[in-house]
Structure formats: C-alpha cells, structure tokens
Protein backbone atom coordinates (compact mmCIF):
# COMPACT_ATOMS: atom_id res chain seq x y z
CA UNK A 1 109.54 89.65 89.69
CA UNK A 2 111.53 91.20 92.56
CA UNK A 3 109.38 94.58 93.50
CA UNK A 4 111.62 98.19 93.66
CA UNK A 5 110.03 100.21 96.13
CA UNK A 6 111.66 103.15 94.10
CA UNK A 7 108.78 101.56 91.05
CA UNK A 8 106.36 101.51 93.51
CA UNK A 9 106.72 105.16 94.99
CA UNK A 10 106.66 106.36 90.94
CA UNK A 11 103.73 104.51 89.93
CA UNK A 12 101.13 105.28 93.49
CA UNK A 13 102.74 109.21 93.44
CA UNK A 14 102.26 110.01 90.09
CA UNK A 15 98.86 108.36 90.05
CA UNK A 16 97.66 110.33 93.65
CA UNK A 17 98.86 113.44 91.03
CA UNK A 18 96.61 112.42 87.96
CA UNK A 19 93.53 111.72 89.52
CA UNK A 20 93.98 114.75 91.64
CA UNK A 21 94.04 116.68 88.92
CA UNK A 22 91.23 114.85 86.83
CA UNK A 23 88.79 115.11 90.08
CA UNK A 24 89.60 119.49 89.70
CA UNK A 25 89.00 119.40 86.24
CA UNK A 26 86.19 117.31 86.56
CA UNK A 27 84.78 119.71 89.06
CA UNK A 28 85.41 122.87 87.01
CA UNK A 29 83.52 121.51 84.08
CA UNK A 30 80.28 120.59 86.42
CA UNK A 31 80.91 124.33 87.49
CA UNK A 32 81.54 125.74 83.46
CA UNK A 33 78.00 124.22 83.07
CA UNK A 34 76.33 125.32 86.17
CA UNK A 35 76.03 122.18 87.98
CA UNK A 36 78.27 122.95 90.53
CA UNK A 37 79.09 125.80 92.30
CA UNK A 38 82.12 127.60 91.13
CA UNK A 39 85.26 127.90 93.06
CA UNK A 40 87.65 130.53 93.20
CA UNK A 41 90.68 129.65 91.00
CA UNK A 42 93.28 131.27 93.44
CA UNK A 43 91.93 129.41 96.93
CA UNK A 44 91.05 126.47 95.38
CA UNK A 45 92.42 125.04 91.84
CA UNK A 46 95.61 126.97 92.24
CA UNK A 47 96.31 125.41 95.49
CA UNK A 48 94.86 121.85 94.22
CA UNK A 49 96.70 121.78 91.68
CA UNK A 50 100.27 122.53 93.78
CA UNK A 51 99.38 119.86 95.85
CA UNK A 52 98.89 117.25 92.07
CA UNK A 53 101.94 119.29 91.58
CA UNK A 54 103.82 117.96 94.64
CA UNK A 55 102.99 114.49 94.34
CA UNK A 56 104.32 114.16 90.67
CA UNK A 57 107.76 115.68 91.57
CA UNK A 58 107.83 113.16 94.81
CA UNK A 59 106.91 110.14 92.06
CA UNK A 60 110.07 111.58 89.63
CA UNK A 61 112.20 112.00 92.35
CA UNK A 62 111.42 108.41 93.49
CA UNK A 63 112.40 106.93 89.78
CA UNK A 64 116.02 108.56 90.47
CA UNK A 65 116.48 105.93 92.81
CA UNK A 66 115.59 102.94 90.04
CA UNK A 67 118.56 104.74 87.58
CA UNK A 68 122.37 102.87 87.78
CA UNK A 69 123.69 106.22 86.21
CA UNK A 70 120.81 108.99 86.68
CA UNK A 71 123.21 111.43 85.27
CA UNK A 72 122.31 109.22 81.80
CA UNK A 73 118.04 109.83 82.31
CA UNK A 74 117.92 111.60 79.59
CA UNK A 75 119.01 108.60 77.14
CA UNK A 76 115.44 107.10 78.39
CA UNK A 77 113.55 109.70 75.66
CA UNK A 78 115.17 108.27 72.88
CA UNK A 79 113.50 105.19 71.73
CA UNK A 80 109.68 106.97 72.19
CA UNK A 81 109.11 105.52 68.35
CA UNK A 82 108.87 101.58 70.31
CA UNK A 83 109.68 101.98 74.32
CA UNK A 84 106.44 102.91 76.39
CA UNK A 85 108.99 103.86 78.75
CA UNK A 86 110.24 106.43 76.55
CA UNK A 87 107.06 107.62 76.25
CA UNK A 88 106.54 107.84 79.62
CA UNK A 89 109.15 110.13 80.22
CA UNK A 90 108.65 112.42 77.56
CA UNK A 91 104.12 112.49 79.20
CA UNK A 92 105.44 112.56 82.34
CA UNK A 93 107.10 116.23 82.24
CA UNK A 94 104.86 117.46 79.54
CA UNK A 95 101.79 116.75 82.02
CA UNK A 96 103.73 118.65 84.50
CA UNK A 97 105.00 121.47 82.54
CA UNK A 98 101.02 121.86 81.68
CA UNK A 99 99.71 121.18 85.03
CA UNK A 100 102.24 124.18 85.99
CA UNK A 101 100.76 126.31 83.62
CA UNK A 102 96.92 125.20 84.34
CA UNK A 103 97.47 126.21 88.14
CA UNK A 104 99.60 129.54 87.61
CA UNK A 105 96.70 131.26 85.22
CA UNK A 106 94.02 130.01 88.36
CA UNK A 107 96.06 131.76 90.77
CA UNK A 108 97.16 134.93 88.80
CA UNK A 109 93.66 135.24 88.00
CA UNK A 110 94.50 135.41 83.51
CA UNK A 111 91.53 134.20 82.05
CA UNK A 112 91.34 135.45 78.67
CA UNK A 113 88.22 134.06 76.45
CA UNK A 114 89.73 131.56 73.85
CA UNK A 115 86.35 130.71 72.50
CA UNK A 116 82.27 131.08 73.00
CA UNK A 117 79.95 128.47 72.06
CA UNK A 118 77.23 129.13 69.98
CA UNK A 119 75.47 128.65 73.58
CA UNK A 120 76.95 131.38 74.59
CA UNK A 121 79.61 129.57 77.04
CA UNK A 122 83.02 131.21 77.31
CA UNK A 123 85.79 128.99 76.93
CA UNK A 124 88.71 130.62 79.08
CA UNK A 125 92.68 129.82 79.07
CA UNK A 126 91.86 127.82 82.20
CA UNK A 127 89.86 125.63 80.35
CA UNK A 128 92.23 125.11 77.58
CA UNK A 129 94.93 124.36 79.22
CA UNK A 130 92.78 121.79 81.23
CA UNK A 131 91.89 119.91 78.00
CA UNK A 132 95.27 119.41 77.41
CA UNK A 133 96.52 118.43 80.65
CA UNK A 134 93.68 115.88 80.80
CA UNK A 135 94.29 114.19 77.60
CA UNK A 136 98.34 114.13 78.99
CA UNK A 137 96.97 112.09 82.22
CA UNK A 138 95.30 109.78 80.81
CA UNK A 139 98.40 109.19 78.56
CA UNK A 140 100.17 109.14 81.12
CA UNK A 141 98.43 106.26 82.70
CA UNK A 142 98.57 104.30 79.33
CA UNK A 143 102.06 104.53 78.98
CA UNK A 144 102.88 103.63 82.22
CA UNK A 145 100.98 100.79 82.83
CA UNK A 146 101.72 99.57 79.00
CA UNK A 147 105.23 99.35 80.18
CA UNK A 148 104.59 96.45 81.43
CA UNK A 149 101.43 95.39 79.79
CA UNK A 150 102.85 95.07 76.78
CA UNK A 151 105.33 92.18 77.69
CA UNK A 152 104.09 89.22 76.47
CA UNK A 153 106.25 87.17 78.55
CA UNK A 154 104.52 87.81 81.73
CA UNK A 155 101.61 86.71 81.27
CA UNK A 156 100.35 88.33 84.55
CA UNK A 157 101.29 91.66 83.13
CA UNK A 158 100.01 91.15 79.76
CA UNK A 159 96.02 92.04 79.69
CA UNK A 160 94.45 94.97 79.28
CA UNK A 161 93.47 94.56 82.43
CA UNK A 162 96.83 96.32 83.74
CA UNK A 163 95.73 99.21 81.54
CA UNK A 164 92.50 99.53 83.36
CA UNK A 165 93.24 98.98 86.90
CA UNK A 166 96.56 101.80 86.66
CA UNK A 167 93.69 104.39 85.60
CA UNK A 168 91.39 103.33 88.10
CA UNK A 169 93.55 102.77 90.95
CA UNK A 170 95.21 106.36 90.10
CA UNK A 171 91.96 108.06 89.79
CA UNK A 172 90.29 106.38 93.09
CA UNK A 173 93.46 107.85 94.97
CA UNK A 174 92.95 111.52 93.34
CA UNK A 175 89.34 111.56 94.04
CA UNK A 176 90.07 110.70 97.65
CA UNK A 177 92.42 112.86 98.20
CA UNK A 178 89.87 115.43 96.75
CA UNK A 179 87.21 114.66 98.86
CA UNK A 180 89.94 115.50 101.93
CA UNK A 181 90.92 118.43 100.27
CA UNK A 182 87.52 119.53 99.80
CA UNK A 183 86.31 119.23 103.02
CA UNK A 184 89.25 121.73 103.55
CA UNK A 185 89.02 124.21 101.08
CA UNK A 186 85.72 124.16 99.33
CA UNK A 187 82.80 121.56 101.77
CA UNK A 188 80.08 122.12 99.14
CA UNK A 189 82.04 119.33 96.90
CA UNK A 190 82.83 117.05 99.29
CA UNK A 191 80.28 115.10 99.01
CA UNK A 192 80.61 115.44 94.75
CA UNK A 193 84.70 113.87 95.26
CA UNK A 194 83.55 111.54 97.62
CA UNK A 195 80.65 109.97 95.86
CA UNK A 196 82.99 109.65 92.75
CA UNK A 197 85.51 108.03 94.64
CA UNK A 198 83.20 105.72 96.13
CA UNK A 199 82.51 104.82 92.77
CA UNK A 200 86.07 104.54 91.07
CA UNK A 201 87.32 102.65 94.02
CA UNK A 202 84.51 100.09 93.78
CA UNK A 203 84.87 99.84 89.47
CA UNK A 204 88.91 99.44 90.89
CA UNK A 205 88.03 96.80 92.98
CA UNK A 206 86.03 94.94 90.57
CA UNK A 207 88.90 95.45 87.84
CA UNK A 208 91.36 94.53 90.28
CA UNK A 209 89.44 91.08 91.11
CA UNK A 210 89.02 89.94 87.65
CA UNK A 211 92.51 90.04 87.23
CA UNK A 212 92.92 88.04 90.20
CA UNK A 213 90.90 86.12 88.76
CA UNK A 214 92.37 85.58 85.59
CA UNK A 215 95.80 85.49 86.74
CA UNK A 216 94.74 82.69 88.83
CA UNK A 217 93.36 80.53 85.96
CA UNK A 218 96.75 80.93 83.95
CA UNK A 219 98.72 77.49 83.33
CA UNK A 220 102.44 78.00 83.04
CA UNK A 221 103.55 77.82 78.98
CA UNK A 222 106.82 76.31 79.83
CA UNK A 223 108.15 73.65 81.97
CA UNK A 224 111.55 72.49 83.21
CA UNK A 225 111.79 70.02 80.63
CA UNK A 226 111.47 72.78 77.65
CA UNK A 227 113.35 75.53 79.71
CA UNK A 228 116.97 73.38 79.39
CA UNK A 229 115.95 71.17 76.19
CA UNK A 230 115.73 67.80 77.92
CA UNK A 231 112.35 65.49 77.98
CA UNK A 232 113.17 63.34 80.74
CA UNK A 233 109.74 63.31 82.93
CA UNK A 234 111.46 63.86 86.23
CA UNK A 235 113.83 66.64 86.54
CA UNK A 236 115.06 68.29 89.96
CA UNK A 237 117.64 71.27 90.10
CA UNK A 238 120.23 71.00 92.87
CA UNK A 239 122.39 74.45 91.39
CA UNK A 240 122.35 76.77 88.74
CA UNK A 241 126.18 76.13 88.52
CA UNK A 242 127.12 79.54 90.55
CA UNK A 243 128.12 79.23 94.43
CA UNK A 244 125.96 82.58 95.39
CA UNK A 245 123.38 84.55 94.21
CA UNK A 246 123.55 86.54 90.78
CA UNK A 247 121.37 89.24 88.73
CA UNK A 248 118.91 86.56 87.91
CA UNK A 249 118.14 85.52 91.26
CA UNK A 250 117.74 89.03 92.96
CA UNK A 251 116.04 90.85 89.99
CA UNK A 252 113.52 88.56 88.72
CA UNK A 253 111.96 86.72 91.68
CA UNK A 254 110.80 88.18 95.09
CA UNK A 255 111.91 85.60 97.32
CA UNK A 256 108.98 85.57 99.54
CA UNK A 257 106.48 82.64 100.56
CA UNK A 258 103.29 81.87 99.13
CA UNK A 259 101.97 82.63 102.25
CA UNK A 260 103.46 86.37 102.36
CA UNK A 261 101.74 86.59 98.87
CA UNK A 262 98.40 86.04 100.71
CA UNK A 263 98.62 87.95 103.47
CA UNK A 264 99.64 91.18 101.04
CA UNK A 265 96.73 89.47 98.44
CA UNK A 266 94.00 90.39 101.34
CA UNK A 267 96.22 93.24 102.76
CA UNK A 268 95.39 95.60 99.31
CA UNK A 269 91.96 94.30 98.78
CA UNK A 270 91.01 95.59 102.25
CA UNK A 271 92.99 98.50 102.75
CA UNK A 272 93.18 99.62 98.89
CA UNK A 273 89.38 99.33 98.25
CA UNK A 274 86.79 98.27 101.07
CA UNK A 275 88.26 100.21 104.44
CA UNK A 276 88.54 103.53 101.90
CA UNK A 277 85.44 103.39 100.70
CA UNK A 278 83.75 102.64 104.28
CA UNK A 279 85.84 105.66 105.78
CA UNK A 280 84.44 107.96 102.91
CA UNK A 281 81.04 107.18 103.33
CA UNK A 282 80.98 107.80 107.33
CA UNK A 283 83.58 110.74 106.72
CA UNK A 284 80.54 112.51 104.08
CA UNK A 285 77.65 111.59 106.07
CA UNK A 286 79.20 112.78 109.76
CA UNK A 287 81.82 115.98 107.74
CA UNK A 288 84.35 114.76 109.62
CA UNK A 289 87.78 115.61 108.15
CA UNK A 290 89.51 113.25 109.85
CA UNK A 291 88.21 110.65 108.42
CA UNK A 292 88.60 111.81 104.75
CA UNK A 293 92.22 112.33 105.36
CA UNK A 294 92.60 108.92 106.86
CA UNK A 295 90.53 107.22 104.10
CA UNK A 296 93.19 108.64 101.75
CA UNK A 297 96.27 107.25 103.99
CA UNK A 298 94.73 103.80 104.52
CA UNK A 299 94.13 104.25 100.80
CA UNK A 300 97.48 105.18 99.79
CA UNK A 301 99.46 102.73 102.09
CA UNK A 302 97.03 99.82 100.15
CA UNK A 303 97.69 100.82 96.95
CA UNK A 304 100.99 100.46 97.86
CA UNK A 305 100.52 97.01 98.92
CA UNK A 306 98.92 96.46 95.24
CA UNK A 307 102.11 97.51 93.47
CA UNK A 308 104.16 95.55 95.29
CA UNK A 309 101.41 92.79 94.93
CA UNK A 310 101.07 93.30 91.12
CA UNK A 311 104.96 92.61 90.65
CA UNK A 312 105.57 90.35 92.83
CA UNK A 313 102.96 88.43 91.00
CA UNK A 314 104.62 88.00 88.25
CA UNK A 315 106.54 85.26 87.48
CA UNK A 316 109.46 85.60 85.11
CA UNK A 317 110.17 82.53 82.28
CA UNK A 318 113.78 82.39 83.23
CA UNK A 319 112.74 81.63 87.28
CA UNK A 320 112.31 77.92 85.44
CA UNK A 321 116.59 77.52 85.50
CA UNK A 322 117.21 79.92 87.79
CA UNK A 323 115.65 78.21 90.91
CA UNK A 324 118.41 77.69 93.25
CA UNK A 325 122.01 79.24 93.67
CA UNK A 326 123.40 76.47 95.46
C-alpha cells in the first residue's frame, strides 16, 4: 500500500495523546491508593493533560489532509453500525471532549466526592471522569487499528497482532513522553514513567517482531494466473493497457525497493524500541532531562518509521494486474 504521511501523523499523534494520558491516570491511581506520592492537579495533571490535549488536535488536524472534500467529515460518523472508521471518529472526539473535562476539574481544583468505598476511599469527579476517558483510549486504539485489521484482504493487516502493537506502540510513546515530563514537573515519578516505558516499549518490540515474523512466513493466496483467469504456467505483463499511471498504481503500492523496505525494517526497530529504551535507562539513572526528551524524539521519529513501515508492508491483491503502466 502507498503510505499517507497525513495517516501516519493521525495514527503516532493521537497515540503520543493516549498513552499520555493512560501513564497520568495510571499515576493518580498509584497515588488514590497511597503508593505514590500525590501530585497537585493544577501543576501537574492539568498541564499533562493539555499537553495529551495538544497532541490529539495535531493528529485530527493531520487527518484533514487525508479528506478529498473535508467540508463532507462529518458523513464519516454515519456507518458506526459496520465502519471502524466511523467509530473512530465518533471515540476520537468523545475521548477529547472527556479528556477536556478530566483536565479542567484538575486545574479548577472541583473535586466533589462521587463515592466512598466501604474502605473508606473517596472517589472524586477527577476520578470519574478518568474511568471514562480510559475506557475511550483504549477504544480508541481498537478502532483505529481495527480499521485496518479487519481487512481480510491484506493479510499483513489482518492479525490481531495490529490490535496489539497500535496499543503498545501508543502507550510506549505516552509513557515516554511522561517520564520527560516528569522529570519536569513532578522528578519523584520519573523513574515510575520510565520504568513502565521501559517495559511497554520492550512488550512493543516483542509484539512488533512476531509480526515480522509472521508476515514473513505468509505465501501469497493468489497468483497471476488466477488474478486475470488464464492457467498458462508462464505469464509476463508488459502494460496494464493505460499509457501513464492511474489510481491503482499510486494508491495501492509504494513504489519503493526491497532494499528501502530494509533499511526502514531496521530503521524502526532501532530507533522505535532499542535506542529509546537505552536513552531512558541512562536518562533515570544520571536525571538528566535531556536525555528523556530525546528518548521521546528518537522515539517518536521511529514510530514514525513503523507506520510508514506497517503500510508499506502491505501488499494489495490487485498489485497482481496492476504491475506496470507501460
């Protein structure tokens, strides 16, 4: 498949945003139970979660650039009863809306008691409202990456692998960025977002090789022979029948060497999983900053490298006829 950078911006944002948040969340339940120390909504989870905040809008605004008529978006909501996509937009602002919501009662300080546990434990707003917004990421991440796992057509796509590696990959990214952001705003969890994103990046890196992996191992369905309806046992294309290029030959293959494949194959594996997770571990042990923000960048700019990696991969039925244009 041919790889829109507009795709790829949508997909890495919006995942930076969800793990972002799910890393705060994560660390204000630790806190709700005493096992970390608390933060102080306004400083901290307000301002974390305008930053989530930040990188969802940049991920929306990227999609814009996908739409032939953007002015028509709002057709895309319509089939949620069978399009994941659909889905996905509807998630996609809901999350926000409540991710809006979650970080305005941190920073106007509204906490109201919703509940108390027979423990004694107050549930506040904050709390609530974080519930929600986490069950909304993590649908978010299904429906996005079911968009394209659930075409069984492309095989490469079509594991539950994709389903995996989208939740990982988004939550490494958030976590990293959290560790940064900690060392910023809050040091005594640094070393709590940073051990967890040690630990996501590596389970991403394992998910991400066993697709690989299995990708690898899969044996084309069709050949030229049942693409066009002829059995003769040597078949070469010399033209489509067109003089130039056409939708089929710009939209559904890359154009770009097995080679190039490679290179960006080893490119995301090093710069997506072990150079982040080697950055975070000398950034924790020496507190250097620095290093935590550049973990996330070498992160980010790999997990970019994935994406374009993941759709490249793929390798459309119809690229059987469609192999030359002249």
């Amino acid at each position: 498949m041919h790889p829109a950078f507009s795709v790829i911006f949508l997909t890495t944002l919006i995942g930076v945003g969800q793990g972002l948040f799910l890393a705060l969340f994560t660390a204000q339940s630790y806190a709700l139970f005493d096992l970390l120390p608390k933060q102080d909504g306004q400083s901290f989870y307000a301002t974390g979660t305008l930053i989530a905040l930040l990188f969802l809008a940049a991920g929306l605004f990227a999609s814009f650039f996908h739409l032939g008529h953007p002015e028509r978006a709002w057709r895309s909501a319509t089939k949620w009863r069978t399009s994941w996509l659909s889905r996905e937009v509807i998630v996609l602002p809901a999350f926000m809306g409540t991710l809006l919501l979650y970080g305005l009662a941190h920073l106007s300080g509204w906490k109201p008691v919703l509940v108390t546990l027979p423990s004694g434990l107050a549930i506040d707003v904050t709390v609530g409202l974080g519930v929600v917004a986490w069950l909304l990421a993590f649908t978010l991440f299904v429906c996005t990456a079911m968009i394209y796992a659930c075409l069984r057509f492309l095989r490469e796509w079509h594991t539950p692998l994709t389903v995996i590696n989208y939740i990982l990959l988004g939550g490494a990214s958030g976590f990293t960025l959290a560790a940064f952001f900690a060392a910023c705003a809050a040091p005594a969890l640094t070393g709590f977002f940073g051990g967890w994103a040690v630990i996501i990046t590596s389970l991403g890196l394992i998910g991400r090789v066993a697709s690989l992996l299995r990708n690898a191992r899969l044996k084309p369905k069709s050949t030229l022979q049942t693409a066009i309806g002829i059995k003769h046992p040597r078949i070469v294309q010399k033209s489509q029948g067109f003089m130039g290029g056409s939708f089929n030959t710009r939209e559904f293959f890359h154009g770009k060497t097995p080679a190039l494949l490679r290179s960006v194959k080893w490119l995301f594996l090093i710069g997506a999983f072990a150079l982040p997770v080697v950055l975070l571990a000398i950034g924790m042990a020496t507190a250097s900053t620095m290093l935590l923000l550049l973990a996330f960048a070498v992160q980010y700019v790999g997990l970019m490298a994935e994406r374009w990696f993941f759709f490249a991969q793929a390798n459309h039925p119809q690229n059987l006829y469609y192999q030359s244009i002249a």
